[in-house]
Protein backbone atom coordinates (compact mmCIF):
# COMPACT_ATOMS: atom_id res chain seq x y z
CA UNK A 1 0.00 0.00 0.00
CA UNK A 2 1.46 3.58 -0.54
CA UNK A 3 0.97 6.13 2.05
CA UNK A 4 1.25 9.80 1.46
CA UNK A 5 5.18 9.61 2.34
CA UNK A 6 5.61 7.47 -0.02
CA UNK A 7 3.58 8.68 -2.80
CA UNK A 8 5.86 12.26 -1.99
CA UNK A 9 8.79 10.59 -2.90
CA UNK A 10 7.66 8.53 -5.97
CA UNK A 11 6.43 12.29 -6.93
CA UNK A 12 9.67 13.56 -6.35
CA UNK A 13 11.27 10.72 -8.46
CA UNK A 14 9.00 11.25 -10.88
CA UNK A 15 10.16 15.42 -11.54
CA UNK A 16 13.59 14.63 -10.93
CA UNK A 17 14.60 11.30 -11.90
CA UNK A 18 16.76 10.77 -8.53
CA UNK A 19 16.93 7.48 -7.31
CA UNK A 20 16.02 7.68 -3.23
CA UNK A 21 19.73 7.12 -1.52
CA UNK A 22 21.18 9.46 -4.34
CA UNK A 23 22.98 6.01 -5.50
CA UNK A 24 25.85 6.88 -7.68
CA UNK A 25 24.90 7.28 -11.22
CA UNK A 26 26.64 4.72 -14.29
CA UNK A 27 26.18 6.75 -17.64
CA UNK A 28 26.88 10.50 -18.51
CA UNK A 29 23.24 12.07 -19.76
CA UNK A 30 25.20 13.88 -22.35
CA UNK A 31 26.97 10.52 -23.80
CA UNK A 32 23.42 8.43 -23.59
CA UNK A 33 22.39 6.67 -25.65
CA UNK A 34 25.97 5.32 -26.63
CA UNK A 35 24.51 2.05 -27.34
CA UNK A 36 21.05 0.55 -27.88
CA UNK A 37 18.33 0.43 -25.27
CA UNK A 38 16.28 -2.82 -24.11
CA UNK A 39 12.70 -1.85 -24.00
CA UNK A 40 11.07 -4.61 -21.29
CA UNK A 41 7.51 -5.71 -22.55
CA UNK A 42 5.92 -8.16 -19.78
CA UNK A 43 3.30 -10.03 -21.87
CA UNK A 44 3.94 -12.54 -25.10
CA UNK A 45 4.28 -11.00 -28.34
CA UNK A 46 1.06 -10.38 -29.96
CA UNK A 47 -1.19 -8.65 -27.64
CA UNK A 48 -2.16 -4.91 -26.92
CA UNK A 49 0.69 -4.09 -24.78
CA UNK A 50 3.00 -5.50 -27.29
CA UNK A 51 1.37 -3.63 -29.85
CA UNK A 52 1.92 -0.27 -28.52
CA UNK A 53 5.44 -1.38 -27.04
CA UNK A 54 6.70 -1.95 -30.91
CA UNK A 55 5.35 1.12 -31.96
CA UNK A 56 7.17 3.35 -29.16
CA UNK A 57 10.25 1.45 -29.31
CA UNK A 58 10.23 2.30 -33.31
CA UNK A 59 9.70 6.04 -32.68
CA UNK A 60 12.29 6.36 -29.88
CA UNK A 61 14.95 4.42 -31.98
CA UNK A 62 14.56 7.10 -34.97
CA UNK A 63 14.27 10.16 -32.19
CA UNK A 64 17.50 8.98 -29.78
CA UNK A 65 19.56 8.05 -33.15
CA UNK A 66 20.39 4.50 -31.74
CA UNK A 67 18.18 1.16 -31.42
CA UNK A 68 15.59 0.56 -28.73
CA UNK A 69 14.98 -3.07 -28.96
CA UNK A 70 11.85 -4.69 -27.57
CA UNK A 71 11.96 -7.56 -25.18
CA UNK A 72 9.17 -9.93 -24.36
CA UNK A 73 9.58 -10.96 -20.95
CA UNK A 74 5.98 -12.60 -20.31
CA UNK A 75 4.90 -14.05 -16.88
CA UNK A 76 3.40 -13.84 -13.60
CA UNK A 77 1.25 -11.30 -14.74
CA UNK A 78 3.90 -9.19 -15.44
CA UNK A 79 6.03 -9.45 -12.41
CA UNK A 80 8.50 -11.08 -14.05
CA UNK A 81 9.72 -8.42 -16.31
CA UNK A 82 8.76 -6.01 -13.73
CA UNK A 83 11.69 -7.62 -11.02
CA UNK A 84 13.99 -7.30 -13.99
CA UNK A 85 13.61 -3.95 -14.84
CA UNK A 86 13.76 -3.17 -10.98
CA UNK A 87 17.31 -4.58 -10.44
CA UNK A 88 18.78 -3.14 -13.40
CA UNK A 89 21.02 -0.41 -13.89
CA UNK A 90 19.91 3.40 -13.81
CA UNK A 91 21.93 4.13 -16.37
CA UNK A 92 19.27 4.64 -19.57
CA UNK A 93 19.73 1.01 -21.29
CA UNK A 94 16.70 -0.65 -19.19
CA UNK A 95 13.56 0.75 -19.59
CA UNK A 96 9.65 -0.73 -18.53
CA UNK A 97 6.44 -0.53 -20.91
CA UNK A 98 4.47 -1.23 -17.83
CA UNK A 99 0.75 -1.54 -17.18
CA UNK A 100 -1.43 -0.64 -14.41
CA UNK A 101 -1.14 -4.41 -13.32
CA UNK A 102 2.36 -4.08 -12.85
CA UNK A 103 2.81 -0.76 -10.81
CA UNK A 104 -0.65 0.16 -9.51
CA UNK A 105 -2.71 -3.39 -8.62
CA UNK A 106 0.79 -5.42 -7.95
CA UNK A 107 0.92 -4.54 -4.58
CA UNK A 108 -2.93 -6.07 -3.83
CA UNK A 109 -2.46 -8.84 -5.84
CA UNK A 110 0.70 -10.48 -5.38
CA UNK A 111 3.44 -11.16 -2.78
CA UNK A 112 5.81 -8.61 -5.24
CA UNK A 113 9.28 -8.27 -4.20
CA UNK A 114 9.84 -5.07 -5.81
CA UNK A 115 8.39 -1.65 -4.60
CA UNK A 116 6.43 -0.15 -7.37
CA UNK A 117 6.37 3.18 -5.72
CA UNK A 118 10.46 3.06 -4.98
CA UNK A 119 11.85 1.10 -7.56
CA UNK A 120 10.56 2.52 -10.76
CA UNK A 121 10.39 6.37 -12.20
CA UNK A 122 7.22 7.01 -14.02
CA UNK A 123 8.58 8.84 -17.69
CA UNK A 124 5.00 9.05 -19.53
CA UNK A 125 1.97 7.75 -20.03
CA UNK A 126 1.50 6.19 -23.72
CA UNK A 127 -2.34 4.69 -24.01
CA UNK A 128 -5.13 3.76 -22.44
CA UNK A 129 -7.83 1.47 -22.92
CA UNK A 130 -11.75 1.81 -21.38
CA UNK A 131 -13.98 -1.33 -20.38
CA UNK A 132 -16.65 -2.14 -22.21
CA UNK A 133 -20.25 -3.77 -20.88
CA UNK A 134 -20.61 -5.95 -23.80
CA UNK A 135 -23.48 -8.74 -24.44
CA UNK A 136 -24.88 -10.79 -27.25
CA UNK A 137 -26.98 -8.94 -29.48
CA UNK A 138 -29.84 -11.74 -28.60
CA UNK A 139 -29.68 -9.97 -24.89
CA UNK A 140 -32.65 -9.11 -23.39
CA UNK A 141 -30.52 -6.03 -22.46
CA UNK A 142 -31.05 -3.08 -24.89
CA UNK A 143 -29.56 -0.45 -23.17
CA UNK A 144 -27.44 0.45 -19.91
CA UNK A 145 -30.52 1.41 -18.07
CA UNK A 146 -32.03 -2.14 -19.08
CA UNK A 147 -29.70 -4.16 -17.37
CA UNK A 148 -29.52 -1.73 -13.95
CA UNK A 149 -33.27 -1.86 -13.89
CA UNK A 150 -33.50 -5.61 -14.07
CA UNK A 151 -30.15 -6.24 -12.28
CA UNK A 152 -31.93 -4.10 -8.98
CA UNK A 153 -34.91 -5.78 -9.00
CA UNK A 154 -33.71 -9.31 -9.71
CA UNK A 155 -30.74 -10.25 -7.36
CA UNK A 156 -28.28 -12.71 -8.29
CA UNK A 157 -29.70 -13.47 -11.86
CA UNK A 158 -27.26 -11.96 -13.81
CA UNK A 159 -24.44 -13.78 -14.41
CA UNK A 160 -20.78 -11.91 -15.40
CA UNK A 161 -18.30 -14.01 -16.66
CA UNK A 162 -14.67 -12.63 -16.03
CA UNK A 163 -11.40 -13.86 -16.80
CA UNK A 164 -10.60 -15.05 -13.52
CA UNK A 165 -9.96 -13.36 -9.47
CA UNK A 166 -7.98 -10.22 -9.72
CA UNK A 167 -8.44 -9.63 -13.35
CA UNK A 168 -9.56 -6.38 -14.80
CA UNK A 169 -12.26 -7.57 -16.68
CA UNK A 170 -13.57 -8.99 -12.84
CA UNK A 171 -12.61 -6.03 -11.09
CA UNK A 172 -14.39 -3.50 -12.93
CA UNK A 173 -16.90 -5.70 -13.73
CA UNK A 174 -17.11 -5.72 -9.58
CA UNK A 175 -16.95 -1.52 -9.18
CA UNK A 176 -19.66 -1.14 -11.56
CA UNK A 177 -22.05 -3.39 -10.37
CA UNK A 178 -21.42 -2.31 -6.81
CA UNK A 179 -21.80 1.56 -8.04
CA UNK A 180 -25.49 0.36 -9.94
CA UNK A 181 -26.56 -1.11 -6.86
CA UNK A 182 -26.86 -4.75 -8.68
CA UNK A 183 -25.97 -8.30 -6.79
CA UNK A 184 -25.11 -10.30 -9.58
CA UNK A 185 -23.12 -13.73 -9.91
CA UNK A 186 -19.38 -13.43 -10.97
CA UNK A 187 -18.25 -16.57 -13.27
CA UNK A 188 -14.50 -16.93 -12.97
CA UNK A 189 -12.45 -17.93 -16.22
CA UNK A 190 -8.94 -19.37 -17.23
CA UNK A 191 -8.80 -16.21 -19.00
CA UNK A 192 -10.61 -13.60 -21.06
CA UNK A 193 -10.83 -15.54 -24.15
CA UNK A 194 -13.13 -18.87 -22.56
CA UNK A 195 -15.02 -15.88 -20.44
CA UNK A 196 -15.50 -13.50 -23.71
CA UNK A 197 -16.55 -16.84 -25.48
CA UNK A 198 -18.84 -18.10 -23.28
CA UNK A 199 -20.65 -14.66 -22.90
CA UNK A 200 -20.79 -14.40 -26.89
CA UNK A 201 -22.37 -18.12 -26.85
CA UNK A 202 -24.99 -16.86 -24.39
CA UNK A 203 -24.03 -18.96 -21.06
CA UNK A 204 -23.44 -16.03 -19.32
CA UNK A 205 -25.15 -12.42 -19.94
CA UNK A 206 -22.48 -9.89 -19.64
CA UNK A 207 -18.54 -9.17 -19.40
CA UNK A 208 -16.59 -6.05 -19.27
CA UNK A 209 -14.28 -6.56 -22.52
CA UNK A 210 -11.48 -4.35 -22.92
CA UNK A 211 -11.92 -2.15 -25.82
CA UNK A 212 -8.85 -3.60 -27.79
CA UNK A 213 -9.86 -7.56 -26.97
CA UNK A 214 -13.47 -6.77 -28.54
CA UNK A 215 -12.98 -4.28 -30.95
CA UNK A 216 -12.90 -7.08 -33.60
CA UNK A 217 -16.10 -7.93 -32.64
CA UNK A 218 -18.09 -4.68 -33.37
CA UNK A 219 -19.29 -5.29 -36.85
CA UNK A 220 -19.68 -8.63 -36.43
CA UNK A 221 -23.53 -7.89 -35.48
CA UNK A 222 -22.61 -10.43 -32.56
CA UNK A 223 -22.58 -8.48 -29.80
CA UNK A 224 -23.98 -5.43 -28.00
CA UNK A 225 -22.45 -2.27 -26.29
CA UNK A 226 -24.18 -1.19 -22.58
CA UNK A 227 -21.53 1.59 -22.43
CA UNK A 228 -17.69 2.33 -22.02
CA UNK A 229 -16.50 3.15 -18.30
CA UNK A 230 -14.71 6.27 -20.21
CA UNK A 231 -15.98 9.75 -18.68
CA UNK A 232 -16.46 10.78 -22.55
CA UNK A 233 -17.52 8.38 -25.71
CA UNK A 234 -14.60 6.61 -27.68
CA UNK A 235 -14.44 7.57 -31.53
CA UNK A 236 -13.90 3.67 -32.05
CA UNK A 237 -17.49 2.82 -30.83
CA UNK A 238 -19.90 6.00 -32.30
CA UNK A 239 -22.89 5.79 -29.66
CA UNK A 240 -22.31 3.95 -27.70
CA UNK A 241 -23.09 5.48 -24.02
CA UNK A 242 -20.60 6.22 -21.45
CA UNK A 243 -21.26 4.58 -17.93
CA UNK A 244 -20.88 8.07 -16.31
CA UNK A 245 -23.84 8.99 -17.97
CA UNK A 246 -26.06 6.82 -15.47
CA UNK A 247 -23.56 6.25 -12.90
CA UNK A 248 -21.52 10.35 -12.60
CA UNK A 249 -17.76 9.82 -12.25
CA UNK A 250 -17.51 6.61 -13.10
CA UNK A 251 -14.27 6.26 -14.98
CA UNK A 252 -11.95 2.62 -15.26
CA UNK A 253 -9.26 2.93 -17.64
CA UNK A 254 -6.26 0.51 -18.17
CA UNK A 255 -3.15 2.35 -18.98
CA UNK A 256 0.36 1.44 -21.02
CA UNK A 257 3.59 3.51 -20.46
CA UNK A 258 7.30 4.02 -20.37
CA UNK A 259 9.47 3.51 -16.93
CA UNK A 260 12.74 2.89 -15.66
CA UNK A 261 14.19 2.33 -13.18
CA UNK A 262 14.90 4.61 -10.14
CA UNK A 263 17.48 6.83 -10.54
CA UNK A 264 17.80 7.34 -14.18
CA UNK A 265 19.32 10.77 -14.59
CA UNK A 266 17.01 13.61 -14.74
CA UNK A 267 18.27 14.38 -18.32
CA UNK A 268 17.21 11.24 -19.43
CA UNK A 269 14.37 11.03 -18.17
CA UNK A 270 13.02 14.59 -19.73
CA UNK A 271 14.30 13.47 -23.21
CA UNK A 272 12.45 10.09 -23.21
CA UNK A 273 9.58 12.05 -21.89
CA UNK A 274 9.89 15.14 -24.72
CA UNK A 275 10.11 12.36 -27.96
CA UNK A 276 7.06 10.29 -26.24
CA UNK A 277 5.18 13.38 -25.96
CA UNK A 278 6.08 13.85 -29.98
CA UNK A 279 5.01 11.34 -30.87
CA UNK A 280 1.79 10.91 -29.18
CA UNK A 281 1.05 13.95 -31.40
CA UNK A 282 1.96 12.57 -34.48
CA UNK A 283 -1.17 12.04 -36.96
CA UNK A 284 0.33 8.50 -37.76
CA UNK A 285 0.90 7.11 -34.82
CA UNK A 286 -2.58 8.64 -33.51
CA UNK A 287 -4.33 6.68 -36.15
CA UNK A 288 -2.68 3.55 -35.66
CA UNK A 289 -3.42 3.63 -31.75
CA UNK A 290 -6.91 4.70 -31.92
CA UNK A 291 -7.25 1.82 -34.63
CA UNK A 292 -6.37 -0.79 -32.44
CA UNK A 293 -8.90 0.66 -29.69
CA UNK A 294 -6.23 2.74 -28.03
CA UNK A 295 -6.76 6.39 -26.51
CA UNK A 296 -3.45 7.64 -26.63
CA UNK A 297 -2.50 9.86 -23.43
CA UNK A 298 -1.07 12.83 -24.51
CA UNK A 299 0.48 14.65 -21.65
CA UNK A 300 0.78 12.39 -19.09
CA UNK A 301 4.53 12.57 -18.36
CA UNK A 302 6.48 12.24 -15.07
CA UNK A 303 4.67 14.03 -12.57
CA UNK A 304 1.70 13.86 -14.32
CA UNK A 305 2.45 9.80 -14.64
CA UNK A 306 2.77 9.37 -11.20
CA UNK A 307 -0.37 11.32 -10.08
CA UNK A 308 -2.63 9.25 -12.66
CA UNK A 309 -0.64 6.15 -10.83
CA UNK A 310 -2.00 7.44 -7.52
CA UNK A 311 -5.49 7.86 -8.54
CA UNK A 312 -5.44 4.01 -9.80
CA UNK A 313 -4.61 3.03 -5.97
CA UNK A 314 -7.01 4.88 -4.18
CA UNK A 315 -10.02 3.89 -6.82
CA UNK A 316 -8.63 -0.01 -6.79
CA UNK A 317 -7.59 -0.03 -2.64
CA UNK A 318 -11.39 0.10 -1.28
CA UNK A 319 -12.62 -1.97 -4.20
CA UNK A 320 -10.11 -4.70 -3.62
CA UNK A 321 -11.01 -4.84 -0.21
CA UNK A 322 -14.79 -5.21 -0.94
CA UNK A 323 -13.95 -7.78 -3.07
CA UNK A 324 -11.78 -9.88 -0.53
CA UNK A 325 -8.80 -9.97 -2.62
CA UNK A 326 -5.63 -10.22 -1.26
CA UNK A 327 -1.85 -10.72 -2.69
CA UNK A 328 -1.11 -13.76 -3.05
């Protein structure tokens, strides 16, 4: 957990780039990069977080004149490639494209042996990625309201398939029906592909899909869109309602980014942050990131980074504790 104290020092790692114990520094900022950079990705090649991994590493390479090459380190949910990047060197030739999993939830979901608030320095935010309610387009649910209505007055007959304890497609499944007021019946899964099956074959009635994993599915005529936990509507699903419209402030949003490890110079740090920034504005890159379901997060750099980071834990602490989870 990350009290105030601690979230004032990740703060002040996050302006500065200072490791905490001022631990002697191994590259020059002037000389880096003198060689290429390993860009950590902790899931298989393939996937969302891949995707957008590939695509920053290919920016950076042509913006810092030298090669930043990915690495799939998959595992553990992440934690894997997260305790690598933590014991490397500060020096600029290690860097993280973390997810919330691996910074924000770790700490309530797994016995971690890295400090996500200590060990890491938050350089900027890259995309982010909304939940969608999603059901078969047979559903007797038409609309958001729909499902709230009969979700109050019939307790326990929904069912929500998720892809498994812990998961974000449980837990925001969880905060939502908990904000609507609804007692439904959570269906664990092996993973989101059995649960997103099951739901499109009608044994279960609803699952909250992120955007990228059932974007493929729009046109299909398959399935149906309640609403995206977004505070405004995506451009990828036209009309489709936001949550926040029935239930104010409701707002779950993954989120993909660049770190490194503490103590990476401060000069370092601001460059990686300045050519991420770039090209978050670039028309291209834009298009290619919203096509894949992506809202790209223009802005969200260092301090910035680690105050989003901050939000995530204290919207996920109280909800994880409803929900009885704990690390394991």
């Amino acid at each position: 957990m990350m009290n105030r104290r601690r979230f004032n020092q990740f703060l002040a790692i996050a302006a500065g780039g200072g490791a905490l114990g001022s631990l002697p520094l191994t590259v020059r900022a002037s000389n880096w990069p003198a060689r290429p950079v390993s860009l950590i990705i902790p899931y298989a090649p393939g996937g969302n977080t891949d995707f957008m991994a590939r695509l920053t590493a290919e920016w950076l390479s042509r913006a810092i004149n030298n090669s930043v090459v990915p690495e799939n380190r998959a595992g553990a949910g992440g934690i894997i490639a997260a305790n690598h990047v933590a014991r490397s060197p500060s020096d600029g030739y290690t860097l993280f494209f973390a997810t919330i999993t691996q910074i924000s939830l770790a700490p309530f979901l797994y016995k971690i042996q890295y400090d996500p608030f200590k060990d890491f320095v938050p350089i900027a935010n890259v995309g982010g990625n909304p939940l969608v309610l999603t059901v078969t387009s047979a559903s007797r649910f038409k609309s958001l309201e729909d499902l709230i209505a009969f979700g109050r007055a019939n307790p326990g007959k929904i069912t929500v398939g998720h892809a498994g304890v812990g998961s974000l497609s449980h837990l925001s499944a969880f905060i939502f029906l908990k904000r609507a007021g609804i007692e439904a019946t959570l269906v664990p899964y092996k993973g989101g592909g059995p649960a997103l099956a099951d739901m499109l074959g009608g044994h279960t009635d609803l699952y909250s899909a992120n955007i990228s994993e059932i974007m493929s599915h729009a046109s299909s005529g398959r399935v149906r869109f309640l609403g995206v936990s977004s505070l405004e509507p995506i451009p990828q699903l036209p009309g489709v309602p936001t949550i926040a419209s029935i239930i104010p402030g409701h707002q779950i949003e993954t989120w993909n980014g660049v770190v490194g490890p503490a103590g990476l110079p401060a000069a370092v740090v601001d460059r990686l942050a300045e050519e991420i920034s770039r090209m978050l504005k670039d028309a291209t890159v834009r298009e290619k990131l919203v096509g894949a379901g992506v809202l790209p997060q223009d802005g969200q750099v260092k301090q910035a980074f680690a105050e989003r980071i901050q939000r995530d834990v204290e919207l996920w602490r109280p909800m994880m504790e409803q929900a009885g989870i704990k690390p394991e």
